[in-house]
C-alpha atoms as a PDB file:
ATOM      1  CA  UNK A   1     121.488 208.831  84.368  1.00  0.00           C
ATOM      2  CA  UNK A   2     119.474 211.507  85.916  1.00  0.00           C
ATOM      3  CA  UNK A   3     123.034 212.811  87.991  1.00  0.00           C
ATOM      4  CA  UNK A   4     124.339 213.355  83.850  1.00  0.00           C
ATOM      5  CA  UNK A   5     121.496 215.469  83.148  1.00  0.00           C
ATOM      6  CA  UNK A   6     121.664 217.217  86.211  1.00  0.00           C
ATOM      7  CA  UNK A   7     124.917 218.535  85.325  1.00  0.00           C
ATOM      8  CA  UNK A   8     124.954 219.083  82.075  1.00  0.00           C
ATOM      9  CA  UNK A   9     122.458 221.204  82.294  1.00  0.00           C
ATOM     10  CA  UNK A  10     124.369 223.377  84.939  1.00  0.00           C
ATOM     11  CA  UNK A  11     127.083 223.996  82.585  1.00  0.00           C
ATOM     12  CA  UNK A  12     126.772 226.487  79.684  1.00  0.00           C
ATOM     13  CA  UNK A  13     126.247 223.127  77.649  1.00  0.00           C
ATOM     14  CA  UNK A  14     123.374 225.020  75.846  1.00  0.00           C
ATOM     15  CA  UNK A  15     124.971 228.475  75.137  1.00  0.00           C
ATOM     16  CA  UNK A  16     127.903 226.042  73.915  1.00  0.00           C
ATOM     17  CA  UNK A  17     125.566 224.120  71.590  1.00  0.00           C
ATOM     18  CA  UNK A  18     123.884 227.042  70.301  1.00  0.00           C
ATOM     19  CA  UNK A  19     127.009 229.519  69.549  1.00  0.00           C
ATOM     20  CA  UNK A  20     129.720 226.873  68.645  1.00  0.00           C
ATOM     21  CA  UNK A  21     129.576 225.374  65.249  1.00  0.00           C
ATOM     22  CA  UNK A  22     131.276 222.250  65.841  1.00  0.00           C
ATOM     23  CA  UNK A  23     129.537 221.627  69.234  1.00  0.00           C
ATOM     24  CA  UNK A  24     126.479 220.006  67.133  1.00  0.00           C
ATOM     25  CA  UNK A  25     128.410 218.008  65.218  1.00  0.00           C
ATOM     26  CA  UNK A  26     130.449 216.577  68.208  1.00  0.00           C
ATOM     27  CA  UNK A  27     126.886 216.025  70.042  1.00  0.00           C
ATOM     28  CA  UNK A  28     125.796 213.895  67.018  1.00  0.00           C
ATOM     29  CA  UNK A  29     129.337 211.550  67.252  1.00  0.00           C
ATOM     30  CA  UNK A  30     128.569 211.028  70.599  1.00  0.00           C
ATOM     31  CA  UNK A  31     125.239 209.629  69.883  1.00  0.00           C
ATOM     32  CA  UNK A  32     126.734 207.826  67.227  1.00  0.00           C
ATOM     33  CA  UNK A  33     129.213 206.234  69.602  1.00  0.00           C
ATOM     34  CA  UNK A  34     126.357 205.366  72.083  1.00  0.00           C
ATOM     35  CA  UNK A  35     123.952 204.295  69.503  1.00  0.00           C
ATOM     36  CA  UNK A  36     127.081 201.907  67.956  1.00  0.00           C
ATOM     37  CA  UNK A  37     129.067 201.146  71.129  1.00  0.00           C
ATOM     38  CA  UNK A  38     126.434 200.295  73.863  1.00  0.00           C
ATOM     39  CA  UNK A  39     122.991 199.877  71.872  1.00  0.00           C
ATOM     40  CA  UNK A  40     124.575 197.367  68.979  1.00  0.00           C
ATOM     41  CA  UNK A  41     126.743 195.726  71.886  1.00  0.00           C
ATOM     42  CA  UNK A  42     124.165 194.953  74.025  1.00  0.00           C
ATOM     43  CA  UNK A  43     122.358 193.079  71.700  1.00  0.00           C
ATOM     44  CA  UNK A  44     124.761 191.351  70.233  1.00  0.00           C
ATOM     45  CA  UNK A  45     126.059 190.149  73.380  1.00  0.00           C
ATOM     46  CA  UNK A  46     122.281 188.914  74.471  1.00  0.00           C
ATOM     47  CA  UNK A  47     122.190 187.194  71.281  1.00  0.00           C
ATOM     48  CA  UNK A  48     125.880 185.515  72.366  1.00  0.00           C
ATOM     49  CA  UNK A  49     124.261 184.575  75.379  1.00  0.00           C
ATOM     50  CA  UNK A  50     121.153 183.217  73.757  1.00  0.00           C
ATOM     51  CA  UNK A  51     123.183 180.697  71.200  1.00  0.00           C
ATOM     52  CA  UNK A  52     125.908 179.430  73.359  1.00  0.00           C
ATOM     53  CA  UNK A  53     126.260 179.194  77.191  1.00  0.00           C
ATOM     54  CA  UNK A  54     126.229 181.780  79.924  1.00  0.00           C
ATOM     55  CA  UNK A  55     130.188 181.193  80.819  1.00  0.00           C
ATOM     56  CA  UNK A  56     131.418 181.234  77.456  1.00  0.00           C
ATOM     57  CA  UNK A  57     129.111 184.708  77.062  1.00  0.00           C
ATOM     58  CA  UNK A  58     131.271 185.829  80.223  1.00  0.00           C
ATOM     59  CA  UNK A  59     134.984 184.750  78.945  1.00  0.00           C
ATOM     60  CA  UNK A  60     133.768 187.947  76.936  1.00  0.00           C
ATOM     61  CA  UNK A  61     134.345 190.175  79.257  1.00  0.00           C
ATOM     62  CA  UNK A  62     138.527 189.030  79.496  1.00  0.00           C
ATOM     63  CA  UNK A  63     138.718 190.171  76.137  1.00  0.00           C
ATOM     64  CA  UNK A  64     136.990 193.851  76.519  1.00  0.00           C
ATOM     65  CA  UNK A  65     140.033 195.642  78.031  1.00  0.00           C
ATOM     66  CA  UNK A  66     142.164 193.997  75.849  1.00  0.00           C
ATOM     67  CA  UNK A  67     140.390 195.384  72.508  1.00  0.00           C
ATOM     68  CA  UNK A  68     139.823 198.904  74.251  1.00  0.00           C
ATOM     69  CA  UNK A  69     143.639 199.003  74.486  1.00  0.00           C
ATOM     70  CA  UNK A  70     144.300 197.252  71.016  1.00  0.00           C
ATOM     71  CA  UNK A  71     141.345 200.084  69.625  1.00  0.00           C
ATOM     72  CA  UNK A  72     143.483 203.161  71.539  1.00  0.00           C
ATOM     73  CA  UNK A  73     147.254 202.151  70.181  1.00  0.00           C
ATOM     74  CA  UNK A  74     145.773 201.744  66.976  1.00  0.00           C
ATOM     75  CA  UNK A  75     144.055 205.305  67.146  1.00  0.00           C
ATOM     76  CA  UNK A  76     147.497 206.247  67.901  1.00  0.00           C
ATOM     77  CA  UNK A  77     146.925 206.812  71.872  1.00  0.00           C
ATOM     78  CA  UNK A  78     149.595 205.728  74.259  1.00  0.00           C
ATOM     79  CA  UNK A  79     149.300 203.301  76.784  1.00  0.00           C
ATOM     80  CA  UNK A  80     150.989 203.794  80.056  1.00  0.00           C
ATOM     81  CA  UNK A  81     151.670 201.685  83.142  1.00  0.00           C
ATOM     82  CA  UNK A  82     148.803 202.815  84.866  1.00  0.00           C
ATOM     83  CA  UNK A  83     146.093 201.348  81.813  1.00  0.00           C
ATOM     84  CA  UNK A  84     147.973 198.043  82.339  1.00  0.00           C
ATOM     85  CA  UNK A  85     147.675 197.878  85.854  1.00  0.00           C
ATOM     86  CA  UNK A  86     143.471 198.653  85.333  1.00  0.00           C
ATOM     87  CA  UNK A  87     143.196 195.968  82.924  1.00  0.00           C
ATOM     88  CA  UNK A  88     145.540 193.494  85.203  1.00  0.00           C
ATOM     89  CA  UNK A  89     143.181 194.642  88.168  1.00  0.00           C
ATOM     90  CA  UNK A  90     139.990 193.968  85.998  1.00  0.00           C
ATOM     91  CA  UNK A  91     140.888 190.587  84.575  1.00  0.00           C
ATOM     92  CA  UNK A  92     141.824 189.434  88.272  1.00  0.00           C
ATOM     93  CA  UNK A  93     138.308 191.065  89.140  1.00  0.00           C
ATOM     94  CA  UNK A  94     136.614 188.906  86.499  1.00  0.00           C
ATOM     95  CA  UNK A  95     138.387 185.521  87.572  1.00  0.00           C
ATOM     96  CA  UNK A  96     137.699 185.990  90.516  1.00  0.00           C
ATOM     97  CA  UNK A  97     133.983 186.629  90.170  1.00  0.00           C
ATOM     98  CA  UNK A  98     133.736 183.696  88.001  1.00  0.00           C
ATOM     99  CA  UNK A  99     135.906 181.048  90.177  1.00  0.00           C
ATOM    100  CA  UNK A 100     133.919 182.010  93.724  1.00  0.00           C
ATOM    101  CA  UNK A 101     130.244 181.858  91.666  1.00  0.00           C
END
């Protein structure tokens, strides 16, 4: 975390923030998205883990790359050989984690 601050900080992040109207708007959707996306997330999957079992609370983590990808066609991205091949990569990751434990 420390490395992030680091470098944003040796960019003209601040001049940016100061002269660009839009650049404080943007700065408060990012801290939207990591208030929402991680904060919210993280909780929610502790509570999962609380109420049910530990491996059921990990068969969670198949299903992540598949709703990034479901979240990015349906924000009208495109989705190219190379995503597939990350999540293919990540799922095998995951089994594999989980079968050898």
């Amino acid at each position: 975390m420390h490395n992030g601050f680091i470098y944003l900080f040796s960019t003209n992040f601040l001049a940016t923030t100061a002269q660009d109207d839009s650049a404080g708007i943007a700065l408060f959707y990012i801290a939207l998205l990591a208030i929402l996306g991680t904060v919210i997330s993280v909780i929610l999957f502790n509570m999962l883990i609380k109420k049910t079992s530990g491996v059921f609370a990990t068969s969670v983590t198949y299903l992540i790359p598949i709703i990034a990808i479901f979240w990015g066609v349906l924000d009208g991205e495109s989705v190219n050989y190379i995503q597939i091949i990350s999540i293919v990569v990540i799922l095998i990751g995951i089994y594999f984690i989980n079968k050898f434990k």
